[in-house]
N, C-alpha and C. Protein backbone atom coordinates (compact mmCIF):
# COMPACT_ATOMS: atom_id res chain seq x y z
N UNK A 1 6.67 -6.77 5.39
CA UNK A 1 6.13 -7.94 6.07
C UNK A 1 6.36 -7.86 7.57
N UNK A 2 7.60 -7.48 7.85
CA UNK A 2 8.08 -7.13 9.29
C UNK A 2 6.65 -6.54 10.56
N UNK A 3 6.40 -5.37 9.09
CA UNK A 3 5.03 -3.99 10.09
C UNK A 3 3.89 -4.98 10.28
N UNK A 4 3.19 -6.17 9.37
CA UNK A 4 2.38 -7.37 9.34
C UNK A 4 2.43 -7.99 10.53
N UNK A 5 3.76 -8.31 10.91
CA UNK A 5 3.82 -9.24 12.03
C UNK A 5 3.76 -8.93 13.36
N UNK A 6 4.05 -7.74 13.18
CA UNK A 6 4.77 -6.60 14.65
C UNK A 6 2.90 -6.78 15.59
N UNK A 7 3.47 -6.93 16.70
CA UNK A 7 2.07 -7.24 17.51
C UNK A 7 1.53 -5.75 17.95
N UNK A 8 1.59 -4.58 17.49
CA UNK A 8 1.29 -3.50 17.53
C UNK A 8 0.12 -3.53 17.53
N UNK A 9 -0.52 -1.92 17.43
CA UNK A 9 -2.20 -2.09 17.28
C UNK A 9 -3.00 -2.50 16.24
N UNK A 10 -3.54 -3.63 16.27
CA UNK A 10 -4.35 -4.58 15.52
C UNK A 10 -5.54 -3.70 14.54
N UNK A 11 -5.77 -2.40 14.55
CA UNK A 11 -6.58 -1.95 14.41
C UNK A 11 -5.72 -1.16 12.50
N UNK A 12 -4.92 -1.11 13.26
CA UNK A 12 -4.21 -0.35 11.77
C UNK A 12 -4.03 -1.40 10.43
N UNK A 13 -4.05 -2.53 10.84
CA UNK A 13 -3.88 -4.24 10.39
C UNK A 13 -5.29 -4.23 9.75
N UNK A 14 -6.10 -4.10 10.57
CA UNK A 14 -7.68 -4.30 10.35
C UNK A 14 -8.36 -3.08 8.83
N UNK A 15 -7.55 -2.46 9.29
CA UNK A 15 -7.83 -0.98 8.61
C UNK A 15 -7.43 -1.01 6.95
N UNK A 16 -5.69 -1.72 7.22
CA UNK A 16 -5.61 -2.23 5.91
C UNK A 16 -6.03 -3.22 5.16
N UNK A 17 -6.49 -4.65 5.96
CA UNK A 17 -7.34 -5.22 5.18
C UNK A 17 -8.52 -4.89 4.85
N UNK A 18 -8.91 -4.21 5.11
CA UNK A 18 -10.32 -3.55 4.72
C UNK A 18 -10.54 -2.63 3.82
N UNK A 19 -9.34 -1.65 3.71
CA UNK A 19 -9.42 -1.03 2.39
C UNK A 19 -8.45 -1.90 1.50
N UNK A 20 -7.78 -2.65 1.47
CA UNK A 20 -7.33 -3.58 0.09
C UNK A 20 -8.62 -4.52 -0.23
N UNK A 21 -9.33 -5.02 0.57
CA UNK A 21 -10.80 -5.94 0.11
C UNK A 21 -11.68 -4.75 -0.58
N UNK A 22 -11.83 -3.55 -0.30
CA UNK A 22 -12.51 -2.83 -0.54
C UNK A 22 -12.31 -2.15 -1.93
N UNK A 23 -10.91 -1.93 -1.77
CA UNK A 23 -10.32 -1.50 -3.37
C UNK A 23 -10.36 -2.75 -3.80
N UNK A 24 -9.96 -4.06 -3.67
CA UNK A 24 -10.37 -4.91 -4.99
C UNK A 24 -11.64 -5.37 -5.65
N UNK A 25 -12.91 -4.88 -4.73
CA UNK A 25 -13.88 -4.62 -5.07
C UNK A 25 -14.41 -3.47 -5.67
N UNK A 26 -14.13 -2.32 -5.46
CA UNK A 26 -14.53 -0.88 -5.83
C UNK A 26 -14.04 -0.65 -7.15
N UNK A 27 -12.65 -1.15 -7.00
CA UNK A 27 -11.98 -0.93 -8.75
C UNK A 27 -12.84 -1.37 -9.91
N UNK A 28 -12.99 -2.65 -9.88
CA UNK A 28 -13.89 -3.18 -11.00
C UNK A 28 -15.37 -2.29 -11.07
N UNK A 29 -15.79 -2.61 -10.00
CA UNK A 29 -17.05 -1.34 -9.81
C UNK A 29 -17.28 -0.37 -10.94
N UNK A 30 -16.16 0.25 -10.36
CA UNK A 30 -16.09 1.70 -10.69
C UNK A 30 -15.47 1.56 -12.26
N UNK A 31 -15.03 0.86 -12.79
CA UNK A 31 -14.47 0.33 -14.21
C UNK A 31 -15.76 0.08 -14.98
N UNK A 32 -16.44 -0.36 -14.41
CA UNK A 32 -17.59 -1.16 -14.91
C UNK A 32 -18.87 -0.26 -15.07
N UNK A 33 -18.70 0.73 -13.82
CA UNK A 33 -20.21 1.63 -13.88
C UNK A 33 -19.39 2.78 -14.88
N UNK A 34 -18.38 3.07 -14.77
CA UNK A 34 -17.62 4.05 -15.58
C UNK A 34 -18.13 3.62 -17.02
N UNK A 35 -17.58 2.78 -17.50
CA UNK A 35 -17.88 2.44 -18.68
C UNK A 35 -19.27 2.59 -19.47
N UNK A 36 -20.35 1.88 -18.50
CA UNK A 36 -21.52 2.03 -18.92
C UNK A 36 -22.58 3.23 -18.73
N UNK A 37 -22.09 4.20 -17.80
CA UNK A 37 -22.03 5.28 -18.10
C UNK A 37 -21.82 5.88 -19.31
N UNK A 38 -20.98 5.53 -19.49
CA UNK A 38 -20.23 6.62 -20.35
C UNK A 38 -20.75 5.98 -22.27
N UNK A 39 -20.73 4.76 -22.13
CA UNK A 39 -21.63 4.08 -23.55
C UNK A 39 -23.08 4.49 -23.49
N UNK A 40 -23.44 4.45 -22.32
CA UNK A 40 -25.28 5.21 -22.13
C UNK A 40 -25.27 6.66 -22.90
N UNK A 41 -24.09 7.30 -22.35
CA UNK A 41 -24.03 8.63 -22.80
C UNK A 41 -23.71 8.87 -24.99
N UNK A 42 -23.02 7.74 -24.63
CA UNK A 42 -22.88 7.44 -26.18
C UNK A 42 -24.33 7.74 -27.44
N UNK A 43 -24.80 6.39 -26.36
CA UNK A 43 -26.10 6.00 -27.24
C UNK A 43 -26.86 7.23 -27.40
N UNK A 44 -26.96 7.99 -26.39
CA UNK A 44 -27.92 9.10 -25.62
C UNK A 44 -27.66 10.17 -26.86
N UNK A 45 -26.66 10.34 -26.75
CA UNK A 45 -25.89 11.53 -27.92
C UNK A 45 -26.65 11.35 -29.24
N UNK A 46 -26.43 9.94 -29.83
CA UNK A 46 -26.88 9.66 -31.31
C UNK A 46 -28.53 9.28 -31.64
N UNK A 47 -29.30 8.79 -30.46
CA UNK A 47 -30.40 8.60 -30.83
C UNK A 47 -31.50 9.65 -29.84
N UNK A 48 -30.84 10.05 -28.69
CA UNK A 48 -31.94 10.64 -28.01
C UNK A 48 -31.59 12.32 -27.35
N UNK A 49 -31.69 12.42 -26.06
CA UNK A 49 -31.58 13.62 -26.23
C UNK A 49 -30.14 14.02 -24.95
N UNK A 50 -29.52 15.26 -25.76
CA UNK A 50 -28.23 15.56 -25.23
C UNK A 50 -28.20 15.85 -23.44
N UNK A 51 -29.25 16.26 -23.29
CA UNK A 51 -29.32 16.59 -21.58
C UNK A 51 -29.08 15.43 -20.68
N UNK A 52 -29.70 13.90 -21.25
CA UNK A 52 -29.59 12.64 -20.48
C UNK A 52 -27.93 12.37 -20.49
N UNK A 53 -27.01 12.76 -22.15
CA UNK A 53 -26.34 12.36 -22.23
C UNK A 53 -25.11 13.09 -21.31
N UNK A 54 -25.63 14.40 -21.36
CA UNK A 54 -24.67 15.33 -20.08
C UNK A 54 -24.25 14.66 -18.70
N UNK A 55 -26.00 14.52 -18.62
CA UNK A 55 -26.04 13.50 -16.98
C UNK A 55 -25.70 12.35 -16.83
N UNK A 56 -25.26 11.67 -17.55
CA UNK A 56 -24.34 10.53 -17.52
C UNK A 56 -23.00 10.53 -17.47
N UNK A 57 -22.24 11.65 -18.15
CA UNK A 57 -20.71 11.73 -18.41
C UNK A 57 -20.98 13.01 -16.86
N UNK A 58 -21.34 13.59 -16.71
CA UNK A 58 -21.27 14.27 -15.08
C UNK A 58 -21.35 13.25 -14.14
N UNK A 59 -22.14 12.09 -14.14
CA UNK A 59 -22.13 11.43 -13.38
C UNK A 59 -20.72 10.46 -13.34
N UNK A 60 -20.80 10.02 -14.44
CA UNK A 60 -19.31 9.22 -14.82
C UNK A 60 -17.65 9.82 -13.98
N UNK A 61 -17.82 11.62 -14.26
CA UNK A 61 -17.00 12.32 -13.51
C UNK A 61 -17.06 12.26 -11.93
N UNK A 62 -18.26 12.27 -11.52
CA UNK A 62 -18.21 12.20 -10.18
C UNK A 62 -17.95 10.95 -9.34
N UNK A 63 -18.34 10.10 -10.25
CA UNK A 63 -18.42 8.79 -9.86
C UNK A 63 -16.05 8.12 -9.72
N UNK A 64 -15.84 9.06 -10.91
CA UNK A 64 -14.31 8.64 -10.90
C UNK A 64 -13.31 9.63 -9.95
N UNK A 65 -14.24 10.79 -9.54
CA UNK A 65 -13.64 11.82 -9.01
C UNK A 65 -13.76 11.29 -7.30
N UNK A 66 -14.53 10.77 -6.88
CA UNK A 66 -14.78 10.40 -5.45
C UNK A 66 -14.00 8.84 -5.64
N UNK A 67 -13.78 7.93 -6.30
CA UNK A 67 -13.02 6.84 -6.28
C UNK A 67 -11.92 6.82 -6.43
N UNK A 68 -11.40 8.04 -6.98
CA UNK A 68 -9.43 8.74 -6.64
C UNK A 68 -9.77 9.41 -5.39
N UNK A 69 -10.51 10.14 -5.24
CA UNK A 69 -10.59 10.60 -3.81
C UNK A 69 -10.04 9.42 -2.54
N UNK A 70 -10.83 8.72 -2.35
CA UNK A 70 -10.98 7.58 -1.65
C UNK A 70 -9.41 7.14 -2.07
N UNK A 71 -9.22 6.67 -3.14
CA UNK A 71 -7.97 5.97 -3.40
C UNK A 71 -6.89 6.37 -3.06
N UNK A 72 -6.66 7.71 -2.95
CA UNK A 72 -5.78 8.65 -2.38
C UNK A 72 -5.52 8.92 -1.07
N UNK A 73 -7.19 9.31 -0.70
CA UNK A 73 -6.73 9.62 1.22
C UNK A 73 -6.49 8.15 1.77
N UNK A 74 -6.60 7.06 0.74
CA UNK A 74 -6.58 5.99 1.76
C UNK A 74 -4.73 5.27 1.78
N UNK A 75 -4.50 5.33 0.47
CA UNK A 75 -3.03 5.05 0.21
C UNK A 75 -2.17 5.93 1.08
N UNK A 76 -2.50 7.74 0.96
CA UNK A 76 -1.79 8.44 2.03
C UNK A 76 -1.80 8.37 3.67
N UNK A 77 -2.76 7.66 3.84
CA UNK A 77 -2.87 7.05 5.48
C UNK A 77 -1.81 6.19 5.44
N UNK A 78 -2.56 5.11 4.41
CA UNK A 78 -1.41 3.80 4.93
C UNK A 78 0.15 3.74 4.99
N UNK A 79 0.58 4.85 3.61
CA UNK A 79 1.91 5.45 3.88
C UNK A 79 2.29 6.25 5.25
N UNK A 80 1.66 6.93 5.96
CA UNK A 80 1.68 7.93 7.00
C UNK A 80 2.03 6.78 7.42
N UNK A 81 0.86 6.18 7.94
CA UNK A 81 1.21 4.90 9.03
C UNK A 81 2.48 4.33 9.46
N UNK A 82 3.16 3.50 7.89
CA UNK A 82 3.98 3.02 7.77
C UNK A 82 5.46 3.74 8.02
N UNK A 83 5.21 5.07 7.41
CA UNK A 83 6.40 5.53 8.17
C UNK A 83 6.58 5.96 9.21
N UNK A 84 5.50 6.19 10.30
CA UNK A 84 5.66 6.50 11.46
C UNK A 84 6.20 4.95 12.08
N UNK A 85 5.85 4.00 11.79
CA UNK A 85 6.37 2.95 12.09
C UNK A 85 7.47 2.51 11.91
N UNK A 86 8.30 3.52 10.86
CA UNK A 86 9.87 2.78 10.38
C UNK A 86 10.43 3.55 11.50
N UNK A 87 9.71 4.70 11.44
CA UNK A 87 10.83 6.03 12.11
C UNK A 87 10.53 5.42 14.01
N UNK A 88 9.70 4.73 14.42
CA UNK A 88 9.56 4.58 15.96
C UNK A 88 9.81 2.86 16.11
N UNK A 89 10.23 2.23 14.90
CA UNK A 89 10.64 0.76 15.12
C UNK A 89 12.26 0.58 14.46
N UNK A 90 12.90 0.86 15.12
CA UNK A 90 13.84 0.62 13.86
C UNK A 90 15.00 0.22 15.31
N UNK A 91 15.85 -1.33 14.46
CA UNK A 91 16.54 -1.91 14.57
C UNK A 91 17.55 -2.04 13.96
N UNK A 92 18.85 -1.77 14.50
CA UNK A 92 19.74 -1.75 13.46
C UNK A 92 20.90 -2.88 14.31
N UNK A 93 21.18 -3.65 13.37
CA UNK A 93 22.81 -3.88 13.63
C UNK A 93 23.95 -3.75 12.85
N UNK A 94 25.24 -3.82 13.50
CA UNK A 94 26.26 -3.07 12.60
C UNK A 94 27.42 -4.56 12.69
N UNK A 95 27.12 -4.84 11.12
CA UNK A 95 28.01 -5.97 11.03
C UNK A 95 29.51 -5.73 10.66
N UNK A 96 30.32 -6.06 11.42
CA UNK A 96 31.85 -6.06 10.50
C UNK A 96 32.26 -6.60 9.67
N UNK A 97 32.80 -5.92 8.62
CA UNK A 97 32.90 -6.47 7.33
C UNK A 97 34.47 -7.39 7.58
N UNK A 98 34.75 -8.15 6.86
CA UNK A 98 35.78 -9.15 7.08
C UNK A 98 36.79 -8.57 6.62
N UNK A 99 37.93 -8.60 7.24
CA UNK A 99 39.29 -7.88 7.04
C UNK A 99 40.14 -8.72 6.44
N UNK A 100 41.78 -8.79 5.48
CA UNK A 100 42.58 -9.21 4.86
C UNK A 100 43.38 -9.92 6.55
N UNK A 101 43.45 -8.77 7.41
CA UNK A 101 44.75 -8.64 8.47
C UNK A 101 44.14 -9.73 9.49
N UNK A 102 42.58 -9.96 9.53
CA UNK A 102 42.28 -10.72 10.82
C UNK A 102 42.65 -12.10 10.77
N UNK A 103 43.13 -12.87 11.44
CA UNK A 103 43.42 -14.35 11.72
C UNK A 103 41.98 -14.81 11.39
N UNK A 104 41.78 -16.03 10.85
CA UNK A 104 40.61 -16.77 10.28
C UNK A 104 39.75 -17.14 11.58
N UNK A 105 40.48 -17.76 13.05
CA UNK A 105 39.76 -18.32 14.07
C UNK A 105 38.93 -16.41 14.70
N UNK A 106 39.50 -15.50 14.16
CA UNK A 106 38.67 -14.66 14.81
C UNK A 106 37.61 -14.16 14.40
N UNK A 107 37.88 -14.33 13.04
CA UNK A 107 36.64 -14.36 11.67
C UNK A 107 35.40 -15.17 11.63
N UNK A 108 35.46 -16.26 12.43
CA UNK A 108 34.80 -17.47 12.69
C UNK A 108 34.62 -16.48 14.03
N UNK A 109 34.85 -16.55 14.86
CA UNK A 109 33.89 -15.60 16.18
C UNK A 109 33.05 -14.75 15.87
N UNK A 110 33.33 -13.74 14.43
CA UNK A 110 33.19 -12.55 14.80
C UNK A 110 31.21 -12.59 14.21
N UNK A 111 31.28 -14.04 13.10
CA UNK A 111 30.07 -14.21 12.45
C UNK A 111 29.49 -15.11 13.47
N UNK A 112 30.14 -15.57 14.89
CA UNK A 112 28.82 -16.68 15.34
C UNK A 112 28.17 -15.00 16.14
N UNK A 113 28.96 -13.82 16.42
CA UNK A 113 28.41 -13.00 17.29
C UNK A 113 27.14 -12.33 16.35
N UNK A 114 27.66 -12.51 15.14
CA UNK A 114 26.29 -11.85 14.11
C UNK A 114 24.74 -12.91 14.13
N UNK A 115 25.52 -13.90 14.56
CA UNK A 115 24.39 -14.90 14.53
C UNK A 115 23.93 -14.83 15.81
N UNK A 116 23.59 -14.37 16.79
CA UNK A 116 23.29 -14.55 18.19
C UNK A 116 22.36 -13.34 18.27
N UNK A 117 21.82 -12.72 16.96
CA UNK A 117 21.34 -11.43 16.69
C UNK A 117 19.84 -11.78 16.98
N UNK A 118 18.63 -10.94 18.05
CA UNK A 118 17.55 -11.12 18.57
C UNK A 118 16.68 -11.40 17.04
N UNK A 119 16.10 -12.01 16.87
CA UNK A 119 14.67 -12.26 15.90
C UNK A 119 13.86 -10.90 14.81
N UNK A 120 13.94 -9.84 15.93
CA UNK A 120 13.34 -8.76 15.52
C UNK A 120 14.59 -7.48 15.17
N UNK A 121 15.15 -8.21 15.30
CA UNK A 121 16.16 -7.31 14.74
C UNK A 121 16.73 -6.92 12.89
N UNK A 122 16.73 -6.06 12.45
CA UNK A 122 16.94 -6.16 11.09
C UNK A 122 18.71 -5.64 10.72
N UNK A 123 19.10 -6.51 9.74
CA UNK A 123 20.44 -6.73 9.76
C UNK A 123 20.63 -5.42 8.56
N UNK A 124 21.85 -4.75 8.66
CA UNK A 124 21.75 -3.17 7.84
C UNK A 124 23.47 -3.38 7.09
């Protein structure tokens, strides 16, 4: 959610809503023409003739072979993306863990200093 908010280039933002609208459209699609494909080819087999029924289950293949295609180079972008973004955004702070030996009033300092921590900062 962090990479969502980050005022970076708007275009990579754009990029992913567009292929998640796109895959939740394409999936069913492709579920749907898959299928009836592939029952055409059915019918084709038992009442008519085997060549139509070839060209339907070839088509069915191509049709599922270019929609992993797509599904793939597009998931491996958005991963690329994202980790170039962990590896060139990264915030760390280093909290001290609470000791047996420390006096309590310094214990109480030591968490208002954890709290004074910038917005964009991620706590580790």
């Amino acid at each position: 959610l962090q990479w969502l908010r980050n005022p970076g280039p708007q275009h990579e933002k754009r990029t992913l809503f567009g292929d998640m609208v796109c895959f939740l459209f394409i999936t069913p699609l492709a579920t749907i023409s898959g299928w009836l494909c592939l029952r055409g080819a059915v019918d084709h087999l038992h009442f008519s003739s085997r060549l139509e029924a070839v060209g339907l289950i070839a088509l069915t293949v191509a049709l599922f072979t270019i929609y992993l295609f797509w599904t793939l180079v597009s998931f491996r972008y958005h991963c690329r993306l994202y980790n170039e973004w962990r590896r060139t955004n990264q915030r760390v702070i280093l909290l001290i863990p609470k000791s047996a030996n420390v006096p309590s009033n310094q214990q109480s300092l030591l968490g208002l200093q954890s709290l004074k921590r910038n917005s964009k900062e991620t706590v580790v």
